[in-house]
N, C-alpha and C. Protein backbone atom coordinates (compact mmCIF):
# COMPACT_ATOMS: atom_id res chain seq x y z
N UNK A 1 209.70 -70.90 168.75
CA UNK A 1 210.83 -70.76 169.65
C UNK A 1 210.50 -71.43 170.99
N UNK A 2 211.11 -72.32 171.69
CA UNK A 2 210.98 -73.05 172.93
C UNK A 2 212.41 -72.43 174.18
N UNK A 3 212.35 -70.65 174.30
CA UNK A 3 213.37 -70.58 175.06
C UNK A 3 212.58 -71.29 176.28
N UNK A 4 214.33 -71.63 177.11
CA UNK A 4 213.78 -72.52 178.86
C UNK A 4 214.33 -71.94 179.81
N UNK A 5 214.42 -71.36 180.58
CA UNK A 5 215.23 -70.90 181.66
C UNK A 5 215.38 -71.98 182.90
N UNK A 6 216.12 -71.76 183.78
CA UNK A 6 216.15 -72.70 184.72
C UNK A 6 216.98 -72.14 185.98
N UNK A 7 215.52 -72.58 186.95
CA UNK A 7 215.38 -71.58 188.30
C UNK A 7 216.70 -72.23 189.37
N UNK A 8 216.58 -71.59 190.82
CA UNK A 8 217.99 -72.30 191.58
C UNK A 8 217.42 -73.65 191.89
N UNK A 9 216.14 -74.20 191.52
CA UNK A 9 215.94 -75.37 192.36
C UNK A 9 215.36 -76.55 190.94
N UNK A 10 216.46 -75.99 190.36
CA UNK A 10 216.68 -76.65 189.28
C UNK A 10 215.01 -76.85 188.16
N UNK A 11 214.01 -76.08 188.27
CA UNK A 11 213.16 -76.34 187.70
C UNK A 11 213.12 -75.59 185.98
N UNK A 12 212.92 -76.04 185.27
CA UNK A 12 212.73 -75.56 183.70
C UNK A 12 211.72 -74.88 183.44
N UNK A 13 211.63 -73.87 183.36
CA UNK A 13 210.07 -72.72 182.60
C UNK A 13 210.47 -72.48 181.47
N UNK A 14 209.32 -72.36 180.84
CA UNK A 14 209.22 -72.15 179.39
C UNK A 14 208.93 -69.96 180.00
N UNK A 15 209.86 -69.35 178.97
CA UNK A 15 209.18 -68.14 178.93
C UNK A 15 208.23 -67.77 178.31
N UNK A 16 207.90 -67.80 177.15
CA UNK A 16 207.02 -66.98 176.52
C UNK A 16 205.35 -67.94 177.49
N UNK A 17 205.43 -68.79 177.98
CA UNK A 17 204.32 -69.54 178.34
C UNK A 17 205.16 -69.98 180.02
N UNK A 18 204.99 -69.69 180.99
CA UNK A 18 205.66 -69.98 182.28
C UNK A 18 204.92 -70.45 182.76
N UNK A 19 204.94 -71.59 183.67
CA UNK A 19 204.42 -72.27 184.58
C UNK A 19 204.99 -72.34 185.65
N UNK A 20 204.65 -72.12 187.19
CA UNK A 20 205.37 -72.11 188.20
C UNK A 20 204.89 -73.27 189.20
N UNK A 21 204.85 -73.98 188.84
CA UNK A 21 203.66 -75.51 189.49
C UNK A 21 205.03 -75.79 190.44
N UNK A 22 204.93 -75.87 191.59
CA UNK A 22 205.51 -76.87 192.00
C UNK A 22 206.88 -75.30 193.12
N UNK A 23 206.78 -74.71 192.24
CA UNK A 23 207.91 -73.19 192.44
C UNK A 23 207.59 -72.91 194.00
N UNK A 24 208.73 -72.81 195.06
CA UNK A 24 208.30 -72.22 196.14
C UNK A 24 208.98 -70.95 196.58
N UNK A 25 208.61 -70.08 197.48
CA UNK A 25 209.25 -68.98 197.69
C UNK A 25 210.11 -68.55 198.18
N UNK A 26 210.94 -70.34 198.81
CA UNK A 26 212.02 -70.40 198.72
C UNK A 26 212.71 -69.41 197.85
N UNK A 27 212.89 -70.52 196.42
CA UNK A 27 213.32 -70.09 195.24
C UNK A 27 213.32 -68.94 194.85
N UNK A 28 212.25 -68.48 194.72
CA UNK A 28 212.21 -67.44 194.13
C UNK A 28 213.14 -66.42 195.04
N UNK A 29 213.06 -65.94 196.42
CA UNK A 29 213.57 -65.06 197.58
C UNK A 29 214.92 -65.81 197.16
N UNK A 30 215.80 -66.73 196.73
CA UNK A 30 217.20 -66.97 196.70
C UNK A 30 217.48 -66.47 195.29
N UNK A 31 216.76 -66.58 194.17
CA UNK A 31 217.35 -66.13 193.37
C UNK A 31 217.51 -64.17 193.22
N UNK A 32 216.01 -63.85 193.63
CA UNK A 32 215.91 -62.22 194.02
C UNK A 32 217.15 -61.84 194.69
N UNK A 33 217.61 -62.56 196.15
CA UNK A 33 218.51 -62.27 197.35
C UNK A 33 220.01 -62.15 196.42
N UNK A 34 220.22 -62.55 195.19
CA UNK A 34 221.37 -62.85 194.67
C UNK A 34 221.20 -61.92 193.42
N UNK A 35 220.12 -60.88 192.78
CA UNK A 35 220.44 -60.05 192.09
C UNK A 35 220.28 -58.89 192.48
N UNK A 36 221.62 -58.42 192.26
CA UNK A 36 221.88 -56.33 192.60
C UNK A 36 220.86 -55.67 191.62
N UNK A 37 220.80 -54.42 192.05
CA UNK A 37 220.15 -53.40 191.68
C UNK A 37 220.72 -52.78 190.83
N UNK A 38 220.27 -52.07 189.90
CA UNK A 38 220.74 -50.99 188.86
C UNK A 38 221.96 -52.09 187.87
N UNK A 39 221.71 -52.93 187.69
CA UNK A 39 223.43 -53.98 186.95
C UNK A 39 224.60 -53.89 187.78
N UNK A 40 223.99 -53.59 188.74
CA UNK A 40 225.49 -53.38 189.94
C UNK A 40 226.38 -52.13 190.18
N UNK A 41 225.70 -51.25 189.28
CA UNK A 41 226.28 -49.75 189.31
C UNK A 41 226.24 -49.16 190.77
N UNK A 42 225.23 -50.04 191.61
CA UNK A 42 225.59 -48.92 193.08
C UNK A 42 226.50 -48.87 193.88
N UNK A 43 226.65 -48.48 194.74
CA UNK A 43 227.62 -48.52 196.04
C UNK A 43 227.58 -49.85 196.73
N UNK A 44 228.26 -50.46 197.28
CA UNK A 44 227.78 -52.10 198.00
C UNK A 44 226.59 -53.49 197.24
N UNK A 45 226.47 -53.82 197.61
CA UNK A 45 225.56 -54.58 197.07
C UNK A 45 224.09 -54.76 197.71
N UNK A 46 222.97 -54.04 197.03
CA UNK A 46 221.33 -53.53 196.92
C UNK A 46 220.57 -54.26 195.91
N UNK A 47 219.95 -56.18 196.78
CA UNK A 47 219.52 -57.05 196.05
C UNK A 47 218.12 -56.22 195.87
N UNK A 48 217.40 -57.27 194.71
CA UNK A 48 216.03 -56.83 193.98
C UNK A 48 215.23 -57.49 195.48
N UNK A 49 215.45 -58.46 196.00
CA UNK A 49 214.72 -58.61 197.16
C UNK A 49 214.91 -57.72 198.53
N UNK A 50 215.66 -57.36 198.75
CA UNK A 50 215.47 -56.02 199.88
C UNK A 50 214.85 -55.08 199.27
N UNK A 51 215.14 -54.58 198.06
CA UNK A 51 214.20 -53.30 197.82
C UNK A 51 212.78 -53.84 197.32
N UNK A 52 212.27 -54.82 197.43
CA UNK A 52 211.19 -55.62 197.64
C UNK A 52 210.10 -55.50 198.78
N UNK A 53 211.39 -56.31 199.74
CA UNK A 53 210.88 -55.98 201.00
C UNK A 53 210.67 -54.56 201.55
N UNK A 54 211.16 -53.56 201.38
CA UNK A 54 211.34 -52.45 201.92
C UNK A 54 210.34 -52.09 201.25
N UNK A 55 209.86 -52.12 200.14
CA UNK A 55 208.33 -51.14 199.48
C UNK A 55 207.08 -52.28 199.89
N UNK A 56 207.54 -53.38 200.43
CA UNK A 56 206.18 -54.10 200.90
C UNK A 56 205.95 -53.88 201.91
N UNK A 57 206.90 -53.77 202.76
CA UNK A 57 206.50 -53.26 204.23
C UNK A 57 206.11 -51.78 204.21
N UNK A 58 206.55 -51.33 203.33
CA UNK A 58 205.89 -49.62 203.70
C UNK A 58 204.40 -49.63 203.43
N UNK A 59 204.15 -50.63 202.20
CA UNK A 59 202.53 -50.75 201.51
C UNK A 59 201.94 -51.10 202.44
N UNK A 60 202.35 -52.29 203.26
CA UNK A 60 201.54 -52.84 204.37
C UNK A 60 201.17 -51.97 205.39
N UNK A 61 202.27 -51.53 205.80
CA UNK A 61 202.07 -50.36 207.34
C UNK A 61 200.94 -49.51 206.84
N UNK A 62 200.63 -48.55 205.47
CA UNK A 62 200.10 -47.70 204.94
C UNK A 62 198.84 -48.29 204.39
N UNK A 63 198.16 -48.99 204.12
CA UNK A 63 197.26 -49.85 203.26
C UNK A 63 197.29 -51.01 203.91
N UNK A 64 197.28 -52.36 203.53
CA UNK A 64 197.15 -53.57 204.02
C UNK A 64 197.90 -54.57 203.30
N UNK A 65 197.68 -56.01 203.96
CA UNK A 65 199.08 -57.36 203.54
C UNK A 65 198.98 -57.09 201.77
N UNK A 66 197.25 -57.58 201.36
CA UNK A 66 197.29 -57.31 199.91
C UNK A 66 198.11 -56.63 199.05
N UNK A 67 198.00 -55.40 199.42
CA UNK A 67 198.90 -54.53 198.74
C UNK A 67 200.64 -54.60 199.13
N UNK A 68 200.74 -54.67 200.11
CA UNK A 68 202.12 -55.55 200.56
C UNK A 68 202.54 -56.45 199.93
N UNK A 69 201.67 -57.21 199.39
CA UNK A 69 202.46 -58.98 198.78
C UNK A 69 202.52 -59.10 197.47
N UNK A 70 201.82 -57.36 196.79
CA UNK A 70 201.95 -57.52 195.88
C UNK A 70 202.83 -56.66 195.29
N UNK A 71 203.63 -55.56 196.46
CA UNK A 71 204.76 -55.35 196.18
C UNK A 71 205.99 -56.12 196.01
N UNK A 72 205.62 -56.87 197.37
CA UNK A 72 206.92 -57.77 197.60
C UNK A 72 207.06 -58.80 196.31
N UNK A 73 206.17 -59.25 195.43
CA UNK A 73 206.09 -59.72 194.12
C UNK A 73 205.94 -59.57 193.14
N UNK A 74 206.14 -58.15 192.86
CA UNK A 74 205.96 -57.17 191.76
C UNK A 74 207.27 -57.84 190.52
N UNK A 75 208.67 -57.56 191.59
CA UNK A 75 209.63 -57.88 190.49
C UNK A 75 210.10 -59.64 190.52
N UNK A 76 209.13 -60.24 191.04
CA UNK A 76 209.23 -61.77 191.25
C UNK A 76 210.08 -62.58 189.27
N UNK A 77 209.72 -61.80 188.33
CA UNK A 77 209.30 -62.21 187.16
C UNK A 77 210.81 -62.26 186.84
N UNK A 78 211.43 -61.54 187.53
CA UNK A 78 212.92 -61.29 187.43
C UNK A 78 213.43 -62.63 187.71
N UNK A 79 213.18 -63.36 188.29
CA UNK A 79 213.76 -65.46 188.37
C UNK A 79 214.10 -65.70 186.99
N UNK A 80 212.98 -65.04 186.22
CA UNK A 80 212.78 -65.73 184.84
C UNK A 80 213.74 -64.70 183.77
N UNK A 81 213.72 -63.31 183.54
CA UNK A 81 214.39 -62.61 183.11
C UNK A 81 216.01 -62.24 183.03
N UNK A 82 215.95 -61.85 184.90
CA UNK A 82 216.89 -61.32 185.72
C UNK A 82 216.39 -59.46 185.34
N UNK A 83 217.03 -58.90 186.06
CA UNK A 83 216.58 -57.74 186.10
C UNK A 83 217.41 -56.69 185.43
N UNK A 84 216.16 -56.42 183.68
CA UNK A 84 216.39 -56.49 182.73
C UNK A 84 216.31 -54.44 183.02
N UNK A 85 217.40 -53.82 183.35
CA UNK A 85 217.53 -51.94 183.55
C UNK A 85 216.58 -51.59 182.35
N UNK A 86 215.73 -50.65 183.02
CA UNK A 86 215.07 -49.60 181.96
C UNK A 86 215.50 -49.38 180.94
N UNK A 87 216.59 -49.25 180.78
CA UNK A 87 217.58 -48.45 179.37
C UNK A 87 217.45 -49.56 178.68
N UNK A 88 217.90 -50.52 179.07
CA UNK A 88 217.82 -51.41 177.93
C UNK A 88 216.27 -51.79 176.84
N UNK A 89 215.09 -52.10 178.37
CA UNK A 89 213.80 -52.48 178.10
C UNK A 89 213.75 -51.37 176.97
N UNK A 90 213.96 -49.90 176.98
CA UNK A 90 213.63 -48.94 176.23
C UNK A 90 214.50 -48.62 174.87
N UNK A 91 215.89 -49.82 174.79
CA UNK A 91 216.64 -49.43 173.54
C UNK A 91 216.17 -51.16 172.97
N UNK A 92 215.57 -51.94 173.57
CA UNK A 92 214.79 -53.33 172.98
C UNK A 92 213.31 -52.86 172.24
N UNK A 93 213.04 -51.67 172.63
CA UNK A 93 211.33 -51.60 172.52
C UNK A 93 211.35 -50.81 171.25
N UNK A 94 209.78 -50.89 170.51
CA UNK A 94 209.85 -50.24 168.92
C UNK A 94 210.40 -48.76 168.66
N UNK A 95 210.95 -48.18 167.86
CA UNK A 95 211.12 -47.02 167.78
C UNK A 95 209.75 -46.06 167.53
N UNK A 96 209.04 -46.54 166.64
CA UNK A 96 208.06 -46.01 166.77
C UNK A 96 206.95 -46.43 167.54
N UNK A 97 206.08 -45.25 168.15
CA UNK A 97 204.94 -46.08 169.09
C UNK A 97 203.90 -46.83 168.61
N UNK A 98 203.71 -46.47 167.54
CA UNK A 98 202.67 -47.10 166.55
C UNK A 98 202.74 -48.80 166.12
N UNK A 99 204.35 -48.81 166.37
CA UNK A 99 204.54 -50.33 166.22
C UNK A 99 203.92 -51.47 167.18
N UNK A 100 203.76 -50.56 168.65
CA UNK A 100 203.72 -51.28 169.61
C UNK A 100 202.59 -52.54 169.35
N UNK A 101 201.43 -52.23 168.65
CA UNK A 101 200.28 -52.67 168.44
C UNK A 101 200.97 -54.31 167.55
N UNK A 102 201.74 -54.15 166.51
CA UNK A 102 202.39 -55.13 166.28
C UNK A 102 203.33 -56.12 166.75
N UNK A 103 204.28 -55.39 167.65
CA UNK A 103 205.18 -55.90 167.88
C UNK A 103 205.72 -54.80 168.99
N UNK A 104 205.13 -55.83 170.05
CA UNK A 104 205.22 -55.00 171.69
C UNK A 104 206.55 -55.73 171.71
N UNK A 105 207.57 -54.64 172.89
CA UNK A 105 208.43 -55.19 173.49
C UNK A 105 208.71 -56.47 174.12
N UNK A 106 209.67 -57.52 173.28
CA UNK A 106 209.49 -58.77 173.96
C UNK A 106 209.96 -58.58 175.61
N UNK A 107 210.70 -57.62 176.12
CA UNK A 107 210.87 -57.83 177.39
C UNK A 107 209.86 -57.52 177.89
N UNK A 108 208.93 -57.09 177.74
CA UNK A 108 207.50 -56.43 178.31
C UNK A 108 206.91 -57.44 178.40
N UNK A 109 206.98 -58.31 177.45
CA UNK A 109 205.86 -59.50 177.09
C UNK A 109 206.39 -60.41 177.98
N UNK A 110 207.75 -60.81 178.41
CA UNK A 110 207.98 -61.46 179.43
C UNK A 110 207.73 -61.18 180.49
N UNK A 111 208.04 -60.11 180.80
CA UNK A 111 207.65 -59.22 182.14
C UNK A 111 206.20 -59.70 182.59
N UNK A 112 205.32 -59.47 181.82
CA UNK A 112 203.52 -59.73 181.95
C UNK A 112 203.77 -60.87 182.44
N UNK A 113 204.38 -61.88 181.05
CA UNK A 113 203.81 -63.22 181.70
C UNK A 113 204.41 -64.15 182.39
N UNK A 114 205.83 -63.59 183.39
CA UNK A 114 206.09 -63.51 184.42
C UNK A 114 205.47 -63.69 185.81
N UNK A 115 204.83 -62.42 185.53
CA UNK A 115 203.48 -61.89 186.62
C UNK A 115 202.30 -62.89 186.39
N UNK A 116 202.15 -63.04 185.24
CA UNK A 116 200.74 -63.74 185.57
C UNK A 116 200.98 -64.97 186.13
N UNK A 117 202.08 -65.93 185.74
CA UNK A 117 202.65 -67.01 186.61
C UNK A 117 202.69 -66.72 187.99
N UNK A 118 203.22 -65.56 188.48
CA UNK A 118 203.76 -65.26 189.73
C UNK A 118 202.46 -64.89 190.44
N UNK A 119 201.30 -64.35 190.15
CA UNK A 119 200.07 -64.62 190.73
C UNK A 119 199.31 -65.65 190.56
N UNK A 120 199.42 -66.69 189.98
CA UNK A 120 198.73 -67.64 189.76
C UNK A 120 199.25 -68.30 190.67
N UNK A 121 200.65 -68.91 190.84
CA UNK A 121 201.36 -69.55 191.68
C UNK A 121 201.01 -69.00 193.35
N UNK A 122 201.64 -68.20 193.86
CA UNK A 122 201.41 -67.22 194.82
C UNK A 122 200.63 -67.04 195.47
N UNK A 123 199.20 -66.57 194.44
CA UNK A 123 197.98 -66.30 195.28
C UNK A 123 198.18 -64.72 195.69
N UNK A 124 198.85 -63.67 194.84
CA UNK A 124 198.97 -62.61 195.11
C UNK A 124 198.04 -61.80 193.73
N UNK A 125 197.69 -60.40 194.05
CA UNK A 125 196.94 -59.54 192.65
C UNK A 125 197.76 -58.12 192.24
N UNK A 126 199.19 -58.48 191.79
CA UNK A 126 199.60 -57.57 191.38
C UNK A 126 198.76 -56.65 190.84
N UNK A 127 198.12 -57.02 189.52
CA UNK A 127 197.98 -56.21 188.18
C UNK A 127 196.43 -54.91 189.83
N UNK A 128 195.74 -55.82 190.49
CA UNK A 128 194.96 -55.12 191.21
C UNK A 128 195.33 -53.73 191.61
N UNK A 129 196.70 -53.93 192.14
CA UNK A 129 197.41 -53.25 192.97
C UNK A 129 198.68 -52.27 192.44
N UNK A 130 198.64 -52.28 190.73
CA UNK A 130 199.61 -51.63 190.29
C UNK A 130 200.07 -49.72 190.42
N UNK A 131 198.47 -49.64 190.78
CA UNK A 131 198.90 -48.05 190.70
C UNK A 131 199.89 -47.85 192.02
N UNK A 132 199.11 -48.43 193.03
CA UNK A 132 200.54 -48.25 194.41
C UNK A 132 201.87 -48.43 194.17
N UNK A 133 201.59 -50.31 193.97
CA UNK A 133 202.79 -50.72 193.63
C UNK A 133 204.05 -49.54 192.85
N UNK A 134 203.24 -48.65 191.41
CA UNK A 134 204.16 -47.67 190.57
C UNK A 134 204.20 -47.23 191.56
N UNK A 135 203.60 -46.43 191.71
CA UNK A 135 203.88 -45.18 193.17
C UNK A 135 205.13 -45.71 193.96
N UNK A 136 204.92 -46.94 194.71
CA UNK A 136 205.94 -46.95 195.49
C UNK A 136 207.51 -47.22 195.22
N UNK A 137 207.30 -47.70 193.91
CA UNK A 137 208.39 -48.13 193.30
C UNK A 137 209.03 -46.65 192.45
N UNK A 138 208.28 -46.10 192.39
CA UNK A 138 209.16 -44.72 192.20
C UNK A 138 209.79 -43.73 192.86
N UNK A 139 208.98 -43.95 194.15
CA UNK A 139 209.43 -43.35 195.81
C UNK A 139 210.92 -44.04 195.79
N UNK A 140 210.85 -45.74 195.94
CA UNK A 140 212.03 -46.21 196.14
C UNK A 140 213.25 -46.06 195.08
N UNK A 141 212.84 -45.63 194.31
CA UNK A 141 214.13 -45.42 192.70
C UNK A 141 214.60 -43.95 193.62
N UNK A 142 213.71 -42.80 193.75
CA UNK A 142 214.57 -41.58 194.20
C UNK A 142 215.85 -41.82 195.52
N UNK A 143 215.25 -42.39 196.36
CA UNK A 143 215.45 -42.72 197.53
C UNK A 143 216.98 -43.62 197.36
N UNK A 144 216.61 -44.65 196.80
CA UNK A 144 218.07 -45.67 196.25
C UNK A 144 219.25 -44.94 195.54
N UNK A 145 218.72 -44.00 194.51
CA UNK A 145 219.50 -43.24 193.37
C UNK A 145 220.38 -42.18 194.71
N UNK A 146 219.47 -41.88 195.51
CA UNK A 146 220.16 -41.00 196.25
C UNK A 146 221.04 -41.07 197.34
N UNK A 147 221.29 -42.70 197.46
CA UNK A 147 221.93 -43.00 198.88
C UNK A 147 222.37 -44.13 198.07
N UNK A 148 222.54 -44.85 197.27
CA UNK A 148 223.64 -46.14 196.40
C UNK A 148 224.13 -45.33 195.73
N UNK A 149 223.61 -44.26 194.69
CA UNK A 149 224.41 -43.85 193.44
C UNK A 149 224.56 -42.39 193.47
N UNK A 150 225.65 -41.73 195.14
CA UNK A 150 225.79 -40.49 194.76
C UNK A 150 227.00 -40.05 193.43
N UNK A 151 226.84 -39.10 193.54
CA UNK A 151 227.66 -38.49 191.99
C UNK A 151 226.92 -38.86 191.04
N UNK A 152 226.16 -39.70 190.60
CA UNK A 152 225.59 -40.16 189.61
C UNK A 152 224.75 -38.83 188.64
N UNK A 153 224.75 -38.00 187.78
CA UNK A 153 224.39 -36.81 187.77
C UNK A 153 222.73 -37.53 187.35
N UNK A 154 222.28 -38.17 186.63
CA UNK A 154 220.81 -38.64 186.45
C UNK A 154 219.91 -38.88 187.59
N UNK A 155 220.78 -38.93 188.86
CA UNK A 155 219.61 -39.10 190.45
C UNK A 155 219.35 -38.04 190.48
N UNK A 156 219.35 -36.87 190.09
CA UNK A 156 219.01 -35.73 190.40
C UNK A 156 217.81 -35.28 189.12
N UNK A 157 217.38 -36.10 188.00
CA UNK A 157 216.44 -36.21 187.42
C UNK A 157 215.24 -36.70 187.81
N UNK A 158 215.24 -37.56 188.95
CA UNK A 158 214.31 -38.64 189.46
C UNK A 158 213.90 -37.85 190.26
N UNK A 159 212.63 -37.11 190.03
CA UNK A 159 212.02 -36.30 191.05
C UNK A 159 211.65 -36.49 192.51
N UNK A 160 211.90 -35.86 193.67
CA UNK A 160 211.27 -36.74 194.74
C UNK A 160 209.72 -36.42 194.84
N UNK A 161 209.27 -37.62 195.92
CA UNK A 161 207.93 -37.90 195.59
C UNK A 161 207.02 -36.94 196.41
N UNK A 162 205.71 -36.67 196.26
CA UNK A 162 204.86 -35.82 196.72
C UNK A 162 204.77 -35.79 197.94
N UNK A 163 204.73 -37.19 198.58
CA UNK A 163 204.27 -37.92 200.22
C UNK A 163 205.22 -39.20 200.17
N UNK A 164 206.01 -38.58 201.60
CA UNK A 164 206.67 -39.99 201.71
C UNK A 164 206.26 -41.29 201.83
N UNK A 165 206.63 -42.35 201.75
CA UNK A 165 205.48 -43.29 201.95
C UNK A 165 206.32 -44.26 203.35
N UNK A 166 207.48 -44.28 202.35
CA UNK A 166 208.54 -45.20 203.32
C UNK A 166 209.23 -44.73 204.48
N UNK A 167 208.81 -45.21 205.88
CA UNK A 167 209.24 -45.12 207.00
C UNK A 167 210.65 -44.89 207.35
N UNK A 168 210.80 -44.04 207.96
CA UNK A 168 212.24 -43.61 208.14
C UNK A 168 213.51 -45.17 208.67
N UNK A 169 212.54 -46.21 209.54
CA UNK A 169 213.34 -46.99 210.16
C UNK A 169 213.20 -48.00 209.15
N UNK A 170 212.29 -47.95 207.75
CA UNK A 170 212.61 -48.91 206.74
C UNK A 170 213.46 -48.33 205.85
N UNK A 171 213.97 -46.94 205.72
CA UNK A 171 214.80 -46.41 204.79
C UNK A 171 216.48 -46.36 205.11
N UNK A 172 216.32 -46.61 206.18
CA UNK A 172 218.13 -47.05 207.20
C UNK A 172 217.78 -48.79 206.39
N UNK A 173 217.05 -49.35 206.15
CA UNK A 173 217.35 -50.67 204.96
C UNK A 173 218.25 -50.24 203.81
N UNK A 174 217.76 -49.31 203.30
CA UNK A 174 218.28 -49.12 201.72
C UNK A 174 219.95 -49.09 202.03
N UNK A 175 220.24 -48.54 202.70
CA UNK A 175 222.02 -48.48 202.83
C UNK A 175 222.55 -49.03 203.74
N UNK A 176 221.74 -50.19 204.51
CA UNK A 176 221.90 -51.22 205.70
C UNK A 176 222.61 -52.33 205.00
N UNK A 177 223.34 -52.67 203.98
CA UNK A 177 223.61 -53.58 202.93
C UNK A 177 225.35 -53.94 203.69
N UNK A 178 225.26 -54.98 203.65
CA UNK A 178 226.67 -55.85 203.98
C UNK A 178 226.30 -57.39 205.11
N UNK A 179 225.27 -57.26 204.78
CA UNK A 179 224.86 -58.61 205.47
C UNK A 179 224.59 -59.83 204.77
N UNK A 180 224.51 -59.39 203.11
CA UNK A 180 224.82 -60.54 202.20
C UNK A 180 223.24 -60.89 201.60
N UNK A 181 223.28 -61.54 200.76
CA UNK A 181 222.37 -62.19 200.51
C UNK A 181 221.22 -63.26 200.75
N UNK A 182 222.06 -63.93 201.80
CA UNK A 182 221.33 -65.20 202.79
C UNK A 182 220.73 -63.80 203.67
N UNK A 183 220.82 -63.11 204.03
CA UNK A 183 220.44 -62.32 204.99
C UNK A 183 218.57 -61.76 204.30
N UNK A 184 219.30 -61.62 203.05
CA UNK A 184 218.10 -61.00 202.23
C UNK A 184 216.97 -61.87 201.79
N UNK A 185 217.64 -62.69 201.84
CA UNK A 185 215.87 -64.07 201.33
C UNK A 185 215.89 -64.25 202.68
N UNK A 186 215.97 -64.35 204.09
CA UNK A 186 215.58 -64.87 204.85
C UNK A 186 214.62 -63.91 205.22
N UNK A 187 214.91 -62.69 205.44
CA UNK A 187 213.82 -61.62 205.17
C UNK A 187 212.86 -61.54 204.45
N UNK A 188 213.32 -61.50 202.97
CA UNK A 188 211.87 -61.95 201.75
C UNK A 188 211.12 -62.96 202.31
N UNK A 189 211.53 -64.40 202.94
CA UNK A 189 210.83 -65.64 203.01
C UNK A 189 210.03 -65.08 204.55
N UNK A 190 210.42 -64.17 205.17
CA UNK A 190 209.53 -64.07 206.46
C UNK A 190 208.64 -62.97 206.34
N UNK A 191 208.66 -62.05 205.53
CA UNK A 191 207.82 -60.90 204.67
C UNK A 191 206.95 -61.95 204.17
N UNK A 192 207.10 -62.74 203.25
CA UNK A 192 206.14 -63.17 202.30
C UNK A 192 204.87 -63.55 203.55
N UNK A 193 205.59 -64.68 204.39
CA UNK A 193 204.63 -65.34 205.49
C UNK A 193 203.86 -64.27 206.04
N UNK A 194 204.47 -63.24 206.57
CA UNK A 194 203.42 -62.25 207.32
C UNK A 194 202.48 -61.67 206.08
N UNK A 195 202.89 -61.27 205.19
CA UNK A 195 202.21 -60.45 203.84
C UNK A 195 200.79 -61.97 203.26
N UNK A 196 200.97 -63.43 203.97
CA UNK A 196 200.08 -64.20 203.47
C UNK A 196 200.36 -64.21 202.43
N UNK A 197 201.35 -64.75 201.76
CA UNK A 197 201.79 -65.09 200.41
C UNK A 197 202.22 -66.49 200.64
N UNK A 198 201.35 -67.13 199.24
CA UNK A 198 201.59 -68.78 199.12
C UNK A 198 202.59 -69.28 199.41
N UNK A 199 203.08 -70.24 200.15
CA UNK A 199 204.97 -70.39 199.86
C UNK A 199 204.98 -71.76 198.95
């Protein structure tokens, strides 16, 4: 199989094998800045790059750039995917667990090698930095679920977290939304620079 995707700056990746030679963070921060959150189920429009930025800057303030840049590029892989909701990853994946060993979830398998492009390119260490990264990215699911998707009766499944992590004047971000998308990569692209991420 030779699937190709093709990024905003017109470049061709192969998925199952990605190469990002040449990819800048331009790109990547315009295509992030232009996909919503949850398939668009929230309130206004809540790109994958603000809630990016918002868990990289909390990593940073709390820990350091490292761990920052490798939030802010956690869901980078999404250029190549788009941002593929849990439910689905989990009605794509084997029914039984035992299968996994055979035949892992192909969205998983993209997902990885996504990332490994996106640190190779970059100069960032996700996989280093994943236990935060989860952590913070589950802080930000309660937090989002609870201020994009009220009524939603499943935000009230998403436990809140032990220790806040995210700053009160970065959490007026999460529902700060109507400034568009150019608004949102220009942010990602000036996060990345301070976080020391390749451009």
């Amino acid at each position: 199989m030779n699937a190709v995707t093709m990024l905003a700056d017109g470049t061709k990746v192969r998925l199952l094998n990605p190469s990002l030679k040449g990819v800048t963070i331009d790109t990547i921060a315009t295509q992030l800045a232009k996909i919503c959150r949850f398939n668009g189920a929230c309130e206004g429009f809540y790109s994958v790059a603000r809630h990016s930025v918002i868990g990289a800057l909390s990593l940073y303030r709390k820990y350091d750039k490292a761990t920052g840049a490798a939030f802010l590029m956690h869901d980078a892989h999404e250029v190549l995917t788009g941002d593929v909701i849990t439910p689905v990853a989990q009605a794509l994946s084997p029914p039984n667990p035992a299968a996994w060993k055979q035949d892992a979830c192909r969205v998983s398998m993209l997902k990885v090698a996504g990332d490994r492009a996106i640190e190779k390119r970059f100069g960032v260490d996700i996989t280093a930095h994943m236990g935060r990264v989860h952590q913070m990215d589950r802080e930000l699911l309660h937090y989002e679920w609870d201020r994009l998707m009220p009524g939603n009766p499943d935000a009230a499944g998403i436990a809140p977290p032990h220790r806040q992590i995210v700053p009160e004047d970065l959490m007026y971000e999460i529902t700060g939304y109507g400034e568009g998308w150019i608004y949102d990569r220009s942010v990602f692209i000036d996060t990345a620079k301070l976080l020391g991420v390749r451009g």
